[in-house]
PDB file of N, CA and C in Angstrom:
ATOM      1  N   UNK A   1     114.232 121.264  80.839  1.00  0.00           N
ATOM      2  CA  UNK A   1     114.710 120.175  81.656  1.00  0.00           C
ATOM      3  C   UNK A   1     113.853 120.055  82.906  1.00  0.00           C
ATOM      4  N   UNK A   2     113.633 118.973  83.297  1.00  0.00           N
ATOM      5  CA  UNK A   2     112.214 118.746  84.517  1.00  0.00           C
ATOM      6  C   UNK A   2     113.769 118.512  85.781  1.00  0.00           C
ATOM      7  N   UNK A   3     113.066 119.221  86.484  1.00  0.00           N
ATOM      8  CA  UNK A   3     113.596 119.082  88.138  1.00  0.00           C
ATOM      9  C   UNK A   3     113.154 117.702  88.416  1.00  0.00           C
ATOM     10  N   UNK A   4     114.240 116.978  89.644  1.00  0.00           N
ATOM     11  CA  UNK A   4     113.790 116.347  90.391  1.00  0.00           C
ATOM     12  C   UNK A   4     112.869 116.603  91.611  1.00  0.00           C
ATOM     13  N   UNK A   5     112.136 115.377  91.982  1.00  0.00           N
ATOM     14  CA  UNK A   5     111.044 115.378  92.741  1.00  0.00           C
ATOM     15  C   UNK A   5     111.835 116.170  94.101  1.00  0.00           C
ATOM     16  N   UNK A   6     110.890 116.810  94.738  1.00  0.00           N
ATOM     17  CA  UNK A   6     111.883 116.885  96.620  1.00  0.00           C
ATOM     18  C   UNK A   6     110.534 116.996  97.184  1.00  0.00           C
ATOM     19  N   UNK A   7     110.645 116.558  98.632  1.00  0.00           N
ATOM     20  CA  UNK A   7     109.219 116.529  99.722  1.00  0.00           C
ATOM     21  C   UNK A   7     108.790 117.621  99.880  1.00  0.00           C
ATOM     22  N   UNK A   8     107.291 117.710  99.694  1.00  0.00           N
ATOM     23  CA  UNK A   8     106.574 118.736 100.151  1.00  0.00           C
ATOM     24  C   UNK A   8     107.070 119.588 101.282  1.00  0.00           C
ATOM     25  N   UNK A   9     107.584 118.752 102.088  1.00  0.00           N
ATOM     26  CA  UNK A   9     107.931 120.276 103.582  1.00  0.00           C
ATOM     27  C   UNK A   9     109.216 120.553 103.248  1.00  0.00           C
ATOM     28  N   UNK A  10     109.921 120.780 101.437  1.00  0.00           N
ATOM     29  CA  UNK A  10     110.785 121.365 101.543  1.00  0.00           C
ATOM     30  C   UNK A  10     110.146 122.751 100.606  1.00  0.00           C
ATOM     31  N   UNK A  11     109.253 122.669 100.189  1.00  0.00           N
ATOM     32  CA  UNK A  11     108.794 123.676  99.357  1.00  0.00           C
ATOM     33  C   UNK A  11     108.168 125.157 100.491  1.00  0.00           C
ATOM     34  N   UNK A  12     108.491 126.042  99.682  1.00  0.00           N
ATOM     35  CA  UNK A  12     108.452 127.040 100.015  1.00  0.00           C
ATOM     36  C   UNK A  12     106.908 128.219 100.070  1.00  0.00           C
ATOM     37  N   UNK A  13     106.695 129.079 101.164  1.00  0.00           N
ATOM     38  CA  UNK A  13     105.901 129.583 100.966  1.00  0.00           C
ATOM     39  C   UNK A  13     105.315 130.428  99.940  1.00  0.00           C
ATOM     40  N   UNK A  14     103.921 130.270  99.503  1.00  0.00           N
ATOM     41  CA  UNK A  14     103.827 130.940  97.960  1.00  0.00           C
ATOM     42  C   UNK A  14     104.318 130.085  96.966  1.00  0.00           C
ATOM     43  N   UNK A  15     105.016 128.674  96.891  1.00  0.00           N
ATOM     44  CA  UNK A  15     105.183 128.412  95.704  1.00  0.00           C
ATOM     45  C   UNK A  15     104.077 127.405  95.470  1.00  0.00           C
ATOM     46  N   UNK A  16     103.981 127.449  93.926  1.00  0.00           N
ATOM     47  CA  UNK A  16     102.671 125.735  93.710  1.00  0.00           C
ATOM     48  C   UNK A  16     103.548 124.921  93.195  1.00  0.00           C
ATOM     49  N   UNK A  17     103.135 123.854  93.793  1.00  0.00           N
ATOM     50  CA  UNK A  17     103.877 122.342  92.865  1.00  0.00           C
ATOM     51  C   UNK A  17     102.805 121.506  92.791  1.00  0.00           C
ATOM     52  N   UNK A  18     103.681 120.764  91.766  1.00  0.00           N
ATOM     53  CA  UNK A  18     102.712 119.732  91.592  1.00  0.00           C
ATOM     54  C   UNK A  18     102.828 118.209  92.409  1.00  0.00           C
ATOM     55  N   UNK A  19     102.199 117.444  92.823  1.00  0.00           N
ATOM     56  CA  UNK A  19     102.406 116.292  93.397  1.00  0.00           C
ATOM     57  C   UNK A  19     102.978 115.000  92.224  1.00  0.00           C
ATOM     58  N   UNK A  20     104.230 114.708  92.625  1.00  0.00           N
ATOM     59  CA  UNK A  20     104.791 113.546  91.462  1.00  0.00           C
ATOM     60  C   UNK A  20     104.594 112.058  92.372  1.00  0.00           C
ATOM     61  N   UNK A  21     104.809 111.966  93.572  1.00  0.00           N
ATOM     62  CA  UNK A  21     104.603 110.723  94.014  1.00  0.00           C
ATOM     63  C   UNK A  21     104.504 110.733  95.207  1.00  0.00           C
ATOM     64  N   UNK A  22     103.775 109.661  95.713  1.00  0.00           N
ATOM     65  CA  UNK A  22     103.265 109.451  97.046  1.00  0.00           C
ATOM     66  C   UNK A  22     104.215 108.137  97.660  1.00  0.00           C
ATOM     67  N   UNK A  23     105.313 108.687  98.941  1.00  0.00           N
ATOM     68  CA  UNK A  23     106.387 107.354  99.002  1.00  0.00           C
ATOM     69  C   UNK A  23     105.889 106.740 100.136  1.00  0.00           C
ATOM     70  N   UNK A  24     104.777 106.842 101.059  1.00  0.00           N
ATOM     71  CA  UNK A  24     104.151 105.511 102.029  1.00  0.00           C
ATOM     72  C   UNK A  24     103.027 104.503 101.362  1.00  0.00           C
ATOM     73  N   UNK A  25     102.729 104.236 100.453  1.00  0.00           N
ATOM     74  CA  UNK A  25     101.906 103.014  99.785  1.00  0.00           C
ATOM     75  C   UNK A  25     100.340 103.514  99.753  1.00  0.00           C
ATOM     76  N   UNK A  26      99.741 102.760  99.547  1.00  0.00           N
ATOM     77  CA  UNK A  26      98.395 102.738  98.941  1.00  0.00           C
ATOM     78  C   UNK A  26      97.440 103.240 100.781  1.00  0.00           C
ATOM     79  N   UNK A  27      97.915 103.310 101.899  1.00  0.00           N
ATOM     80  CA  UNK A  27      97.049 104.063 103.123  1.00  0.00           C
ATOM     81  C   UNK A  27      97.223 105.298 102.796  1.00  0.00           C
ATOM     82  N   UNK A  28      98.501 106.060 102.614  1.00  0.00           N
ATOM     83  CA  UNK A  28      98.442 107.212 102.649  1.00  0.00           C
ATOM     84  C   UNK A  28      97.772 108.008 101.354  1.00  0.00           C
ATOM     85  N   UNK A  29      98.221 107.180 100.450  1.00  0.00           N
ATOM     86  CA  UNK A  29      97.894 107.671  99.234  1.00  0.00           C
ATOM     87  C   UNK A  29      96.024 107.272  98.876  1.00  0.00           C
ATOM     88  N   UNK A  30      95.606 106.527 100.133  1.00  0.00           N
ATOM     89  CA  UNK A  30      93.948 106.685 100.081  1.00  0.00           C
ATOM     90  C   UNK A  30      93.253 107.645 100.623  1.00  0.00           C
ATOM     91  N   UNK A  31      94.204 108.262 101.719  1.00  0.00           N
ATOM     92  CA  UNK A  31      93.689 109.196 102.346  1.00  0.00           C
ATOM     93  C   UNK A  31      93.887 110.537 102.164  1.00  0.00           C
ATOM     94  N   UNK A  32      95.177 110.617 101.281  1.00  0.00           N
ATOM     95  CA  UNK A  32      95.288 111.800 100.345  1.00  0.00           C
ATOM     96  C   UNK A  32      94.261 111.998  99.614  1.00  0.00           C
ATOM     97  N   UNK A  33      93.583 111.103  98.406  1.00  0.00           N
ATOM     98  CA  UNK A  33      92.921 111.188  97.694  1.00  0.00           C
ATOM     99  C   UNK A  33      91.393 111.789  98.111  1.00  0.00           C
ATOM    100  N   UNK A  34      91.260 111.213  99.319  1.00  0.00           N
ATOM    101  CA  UNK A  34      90.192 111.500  99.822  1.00  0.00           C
ATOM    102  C   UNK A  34      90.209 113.076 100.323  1.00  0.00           C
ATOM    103  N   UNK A  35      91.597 113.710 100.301  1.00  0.00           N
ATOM    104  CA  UNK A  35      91.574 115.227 100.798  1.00  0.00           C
ATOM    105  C   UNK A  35      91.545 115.959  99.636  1.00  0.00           C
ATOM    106  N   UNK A  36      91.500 115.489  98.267  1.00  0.00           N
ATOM    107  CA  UNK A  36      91.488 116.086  97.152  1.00  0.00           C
ATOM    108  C   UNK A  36      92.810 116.074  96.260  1.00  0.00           C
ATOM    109  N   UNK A  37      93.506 114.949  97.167  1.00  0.00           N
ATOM    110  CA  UNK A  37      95.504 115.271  96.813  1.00  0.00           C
ATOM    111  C   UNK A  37      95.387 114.123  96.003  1.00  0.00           C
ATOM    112  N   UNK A  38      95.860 114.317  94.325  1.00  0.00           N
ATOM    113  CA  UNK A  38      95.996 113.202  93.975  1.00  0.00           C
ATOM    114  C   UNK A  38      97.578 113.193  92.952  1.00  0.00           C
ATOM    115  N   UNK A  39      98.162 111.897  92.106  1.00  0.00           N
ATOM    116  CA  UNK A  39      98.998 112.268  91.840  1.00  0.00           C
ATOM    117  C   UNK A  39      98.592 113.393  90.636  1.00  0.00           C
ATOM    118  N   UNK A  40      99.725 114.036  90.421  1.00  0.00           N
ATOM    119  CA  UNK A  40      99.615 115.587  89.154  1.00  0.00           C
ATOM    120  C   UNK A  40      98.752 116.710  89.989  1.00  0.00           C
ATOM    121  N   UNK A  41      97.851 116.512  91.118  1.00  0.00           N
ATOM    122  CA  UNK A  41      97.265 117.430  91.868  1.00  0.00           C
ATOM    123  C   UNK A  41      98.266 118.971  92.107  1.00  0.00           C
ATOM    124  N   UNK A  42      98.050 120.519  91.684  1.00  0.00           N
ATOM    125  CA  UNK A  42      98.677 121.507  92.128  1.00  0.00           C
ATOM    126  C   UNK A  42      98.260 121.513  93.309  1.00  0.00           C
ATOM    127  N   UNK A  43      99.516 122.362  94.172  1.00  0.00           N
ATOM    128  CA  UNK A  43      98.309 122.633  95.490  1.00  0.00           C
ATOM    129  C   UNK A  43     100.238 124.098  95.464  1.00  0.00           C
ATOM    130  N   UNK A  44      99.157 124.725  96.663  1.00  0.00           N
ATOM    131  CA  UNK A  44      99.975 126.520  96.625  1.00  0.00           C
ATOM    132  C   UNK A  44     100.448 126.244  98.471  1.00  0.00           C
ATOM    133  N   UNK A  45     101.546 126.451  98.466  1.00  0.00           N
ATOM    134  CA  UNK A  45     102.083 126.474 100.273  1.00  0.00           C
ATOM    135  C   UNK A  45     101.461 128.143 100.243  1.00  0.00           C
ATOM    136  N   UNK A  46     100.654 127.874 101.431  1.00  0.00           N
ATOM    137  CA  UNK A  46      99.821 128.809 101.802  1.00  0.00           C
ATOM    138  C   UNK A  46     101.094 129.425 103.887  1.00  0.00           C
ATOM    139  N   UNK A  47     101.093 128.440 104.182  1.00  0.00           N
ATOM    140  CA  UNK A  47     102.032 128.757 105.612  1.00  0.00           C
ATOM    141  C   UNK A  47     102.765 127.306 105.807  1.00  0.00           C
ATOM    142  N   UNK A  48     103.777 127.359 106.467  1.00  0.00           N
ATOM    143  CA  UNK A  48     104.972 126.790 106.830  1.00  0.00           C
ATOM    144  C   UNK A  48     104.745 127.082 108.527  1.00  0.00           C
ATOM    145  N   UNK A  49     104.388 126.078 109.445  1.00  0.00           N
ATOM    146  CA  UNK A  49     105.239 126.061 110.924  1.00  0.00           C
ATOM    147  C   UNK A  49     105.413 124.965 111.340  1.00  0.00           C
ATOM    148  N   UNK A  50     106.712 125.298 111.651  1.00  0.00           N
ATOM    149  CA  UNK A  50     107.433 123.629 112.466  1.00  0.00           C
ATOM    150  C   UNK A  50     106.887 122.665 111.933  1.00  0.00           C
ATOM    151  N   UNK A  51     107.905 122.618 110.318  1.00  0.00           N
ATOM    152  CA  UNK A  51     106.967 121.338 109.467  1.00  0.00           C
ATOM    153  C   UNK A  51     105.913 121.438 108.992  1.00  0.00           C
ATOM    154  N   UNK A  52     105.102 121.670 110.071  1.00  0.00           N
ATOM    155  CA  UNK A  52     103.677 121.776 109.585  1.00  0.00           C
ATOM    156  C   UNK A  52     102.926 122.736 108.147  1.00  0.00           C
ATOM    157  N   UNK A  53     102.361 122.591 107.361  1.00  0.00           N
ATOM    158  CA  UNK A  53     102.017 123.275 106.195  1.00  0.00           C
ATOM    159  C   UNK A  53     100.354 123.298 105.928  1.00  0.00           C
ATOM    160  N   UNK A  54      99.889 124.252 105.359  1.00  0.00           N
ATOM    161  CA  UNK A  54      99.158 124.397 105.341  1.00  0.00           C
ATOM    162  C   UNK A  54      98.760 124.531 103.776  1.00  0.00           C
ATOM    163  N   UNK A  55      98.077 124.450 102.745  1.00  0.00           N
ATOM    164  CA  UNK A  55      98.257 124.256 101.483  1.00  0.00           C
ATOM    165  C   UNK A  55      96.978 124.513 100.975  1.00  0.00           C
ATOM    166  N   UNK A  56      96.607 125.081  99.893  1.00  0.00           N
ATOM    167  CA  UNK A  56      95.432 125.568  98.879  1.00  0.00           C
ATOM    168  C   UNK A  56      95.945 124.629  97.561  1.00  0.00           C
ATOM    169  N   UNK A  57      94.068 123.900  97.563  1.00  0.00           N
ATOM    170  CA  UNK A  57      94.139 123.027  96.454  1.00  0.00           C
ATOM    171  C   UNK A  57      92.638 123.866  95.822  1.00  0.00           C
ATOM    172  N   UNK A  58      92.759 124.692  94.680  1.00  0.00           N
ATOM    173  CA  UNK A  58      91.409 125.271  94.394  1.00  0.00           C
ATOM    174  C   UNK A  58      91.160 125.845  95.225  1.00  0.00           C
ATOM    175  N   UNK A  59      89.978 126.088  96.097  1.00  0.00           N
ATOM    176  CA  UNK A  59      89.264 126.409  96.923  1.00  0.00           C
ATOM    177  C   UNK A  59      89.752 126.223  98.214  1.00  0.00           C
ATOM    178  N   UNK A  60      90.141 125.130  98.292  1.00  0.00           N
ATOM    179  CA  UNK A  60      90.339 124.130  99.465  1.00  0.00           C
ATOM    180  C   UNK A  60      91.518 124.160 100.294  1.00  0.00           C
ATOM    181  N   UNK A  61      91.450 124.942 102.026  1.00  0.00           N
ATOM    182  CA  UNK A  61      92.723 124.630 102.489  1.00  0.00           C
ATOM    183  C   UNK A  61      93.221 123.820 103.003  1.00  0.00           C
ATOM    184  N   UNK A  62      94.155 122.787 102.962  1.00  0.00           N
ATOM    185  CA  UNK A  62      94.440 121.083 103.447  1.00  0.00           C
ATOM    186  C   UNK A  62      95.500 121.599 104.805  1.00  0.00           C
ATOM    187  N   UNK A  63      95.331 121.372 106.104  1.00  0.00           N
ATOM    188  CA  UNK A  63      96.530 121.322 106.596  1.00  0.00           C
ATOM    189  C   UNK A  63      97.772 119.643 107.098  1.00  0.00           C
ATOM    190  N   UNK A  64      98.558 119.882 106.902  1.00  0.00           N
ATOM    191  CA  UNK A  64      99.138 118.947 106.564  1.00  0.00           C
ATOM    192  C   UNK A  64     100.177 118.442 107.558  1.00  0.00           C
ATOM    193  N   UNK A  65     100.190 117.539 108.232  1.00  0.00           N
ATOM    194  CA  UNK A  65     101.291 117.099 109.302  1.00  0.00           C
ATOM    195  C   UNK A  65     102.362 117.143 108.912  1.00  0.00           C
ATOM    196  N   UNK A  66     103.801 117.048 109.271  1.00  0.00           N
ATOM    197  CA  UNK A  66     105.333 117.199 108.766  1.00  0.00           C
ATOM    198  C   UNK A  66     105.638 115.786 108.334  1.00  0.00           C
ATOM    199  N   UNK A  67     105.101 114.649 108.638  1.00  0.00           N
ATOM    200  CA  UNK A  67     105.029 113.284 108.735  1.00  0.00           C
ATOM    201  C   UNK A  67     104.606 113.464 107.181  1.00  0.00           C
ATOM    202  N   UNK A  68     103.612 113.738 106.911  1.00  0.00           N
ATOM    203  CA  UNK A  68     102.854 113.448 106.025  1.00  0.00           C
ATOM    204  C   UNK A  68     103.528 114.655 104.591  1.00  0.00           C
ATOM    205  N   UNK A  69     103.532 115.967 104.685  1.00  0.00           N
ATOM    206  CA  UNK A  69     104.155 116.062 103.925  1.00  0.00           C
ATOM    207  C   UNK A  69     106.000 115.940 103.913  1.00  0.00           C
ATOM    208  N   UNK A  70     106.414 115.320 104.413  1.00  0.00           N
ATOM    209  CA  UNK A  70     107.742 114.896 104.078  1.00  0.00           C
ATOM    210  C   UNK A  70     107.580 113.447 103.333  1.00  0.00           C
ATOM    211  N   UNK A  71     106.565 113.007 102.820  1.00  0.00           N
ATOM    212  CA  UNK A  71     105.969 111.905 102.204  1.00  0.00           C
ATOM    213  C   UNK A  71     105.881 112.010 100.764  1.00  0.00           C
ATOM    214  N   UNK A  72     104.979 113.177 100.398  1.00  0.00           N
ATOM    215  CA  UNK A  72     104.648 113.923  99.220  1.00  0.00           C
ATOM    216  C   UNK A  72     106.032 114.549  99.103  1.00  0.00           C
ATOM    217  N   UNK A  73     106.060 113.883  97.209  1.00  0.00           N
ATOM    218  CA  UNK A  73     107.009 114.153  96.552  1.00  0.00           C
ATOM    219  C   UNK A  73     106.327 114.965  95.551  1.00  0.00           C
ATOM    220  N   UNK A  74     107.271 115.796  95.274  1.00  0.00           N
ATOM    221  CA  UNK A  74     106.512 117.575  94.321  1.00  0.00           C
ATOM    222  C   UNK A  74     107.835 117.610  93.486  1.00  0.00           C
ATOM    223  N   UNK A  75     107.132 118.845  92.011  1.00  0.00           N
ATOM    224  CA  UNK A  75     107.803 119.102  91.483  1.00  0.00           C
ATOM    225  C   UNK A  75     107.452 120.632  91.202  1.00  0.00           C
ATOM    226  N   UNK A  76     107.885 121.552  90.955  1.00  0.00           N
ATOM    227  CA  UNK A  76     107.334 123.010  90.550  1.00  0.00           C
ATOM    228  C   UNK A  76     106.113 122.780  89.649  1.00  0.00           C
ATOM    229  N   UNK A  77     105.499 123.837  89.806  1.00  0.00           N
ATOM    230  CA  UNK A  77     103.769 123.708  88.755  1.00  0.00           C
ATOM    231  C   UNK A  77     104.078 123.816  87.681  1.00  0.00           C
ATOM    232  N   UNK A  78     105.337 124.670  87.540  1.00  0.00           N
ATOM    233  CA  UNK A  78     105.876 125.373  86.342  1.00  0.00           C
ATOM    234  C   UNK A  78     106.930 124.131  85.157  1.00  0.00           C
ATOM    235  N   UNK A  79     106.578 123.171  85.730  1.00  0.00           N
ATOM    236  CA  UNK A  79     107.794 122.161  85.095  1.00  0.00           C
ATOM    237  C   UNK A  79     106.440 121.623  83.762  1.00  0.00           C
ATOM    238  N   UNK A  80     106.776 120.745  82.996  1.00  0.00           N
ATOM    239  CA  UNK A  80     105.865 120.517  82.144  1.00  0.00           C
ATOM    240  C   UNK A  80     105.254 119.414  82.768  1.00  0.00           C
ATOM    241  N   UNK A  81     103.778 119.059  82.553  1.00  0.00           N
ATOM    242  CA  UNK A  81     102.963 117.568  83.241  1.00  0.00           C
ATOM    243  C   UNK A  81     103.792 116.774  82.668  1.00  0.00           C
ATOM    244  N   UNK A  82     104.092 115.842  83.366  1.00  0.00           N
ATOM    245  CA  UNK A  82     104.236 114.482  83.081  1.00  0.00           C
ATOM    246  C   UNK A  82     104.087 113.267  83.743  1.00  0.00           C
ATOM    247  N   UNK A  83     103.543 112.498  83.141  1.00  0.00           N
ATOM    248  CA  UNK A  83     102.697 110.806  83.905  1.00  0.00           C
ATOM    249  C   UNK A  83     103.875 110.492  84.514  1.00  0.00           C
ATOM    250  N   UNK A  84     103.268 111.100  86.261  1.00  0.00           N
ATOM    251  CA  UNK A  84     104.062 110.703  87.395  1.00  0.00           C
ATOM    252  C   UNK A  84     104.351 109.169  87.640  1.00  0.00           C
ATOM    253  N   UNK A  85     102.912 108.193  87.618  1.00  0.00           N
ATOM    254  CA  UNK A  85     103.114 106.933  87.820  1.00  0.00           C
ATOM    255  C   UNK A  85     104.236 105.985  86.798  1.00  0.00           C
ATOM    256  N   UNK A  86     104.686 106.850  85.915  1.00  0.00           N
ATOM    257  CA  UNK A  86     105.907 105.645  85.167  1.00  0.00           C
ATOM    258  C   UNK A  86     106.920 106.063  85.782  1.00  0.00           C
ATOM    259  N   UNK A  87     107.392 107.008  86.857  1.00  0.00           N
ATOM    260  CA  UNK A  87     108.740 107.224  87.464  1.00  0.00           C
ATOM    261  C   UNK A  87     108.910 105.656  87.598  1.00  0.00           C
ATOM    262  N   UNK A  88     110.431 106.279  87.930  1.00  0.00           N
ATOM    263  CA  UNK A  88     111.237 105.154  88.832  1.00  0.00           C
ATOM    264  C   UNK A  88     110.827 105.167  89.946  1.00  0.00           C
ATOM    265  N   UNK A  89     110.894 104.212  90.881  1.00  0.00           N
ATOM    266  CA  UNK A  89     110.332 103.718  92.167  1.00  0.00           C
ATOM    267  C   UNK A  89     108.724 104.369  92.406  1.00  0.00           C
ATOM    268  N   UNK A  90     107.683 104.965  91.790  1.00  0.00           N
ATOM    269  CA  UNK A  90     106.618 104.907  91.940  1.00  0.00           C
ATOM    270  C   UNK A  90     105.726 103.727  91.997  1.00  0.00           C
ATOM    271  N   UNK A  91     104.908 103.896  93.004  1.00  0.00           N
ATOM    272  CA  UNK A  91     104.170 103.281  93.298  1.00  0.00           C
ATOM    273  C   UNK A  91     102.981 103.406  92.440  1.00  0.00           C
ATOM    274  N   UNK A  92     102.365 101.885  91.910  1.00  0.00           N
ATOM    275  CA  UNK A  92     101.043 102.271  91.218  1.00  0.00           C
ATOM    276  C   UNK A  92     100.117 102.274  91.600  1.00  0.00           C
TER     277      UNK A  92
END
């Protein structure tokens, strides 16, 4: 059974999820892309402060405003892939 989506700054340190949807429109979700964040992207909560997160994508550490990940909608890494863009209320 697949979990529902919940915002990135509710996920926990040490866990990976996967990114299911991006809920501010096509700015944020350009400038994600451009950090390597895309939708189905894993990324690992590396630190948690005051909101703020810090996150490993591969190689790569992204740090992340509370604004911004309370935006990013995740699901555990561990759930099976599935084509995020046919959710309900996703944006294409």
């Amino acid at each position: 059974m697949t979990m529902k989506a919940y915002p990135l700054a509710m996920a926990q340190e040490g866990e990976t999820v996967r990114i299911a949807q991006i809920l501010d429109g096509r700015r944020l979700a350009m400038r994600l892309t451009e950090m390597g964040l895309n939708l189905g992207s894993e990324v690992t909560i590396l630190q948690r402060i005051e909101g703020q997160m810090v996150v490993l994508r591969g190689q790569l550490r992204l740090a992340l405003g509370a604004g911004m990940a309370s935006r990013i909608l995740v699901v555990p890494a561990s759930d099976p892939a599935e084509d995020f863009r046919n959710d309900e209320g996703a944006r294409p």
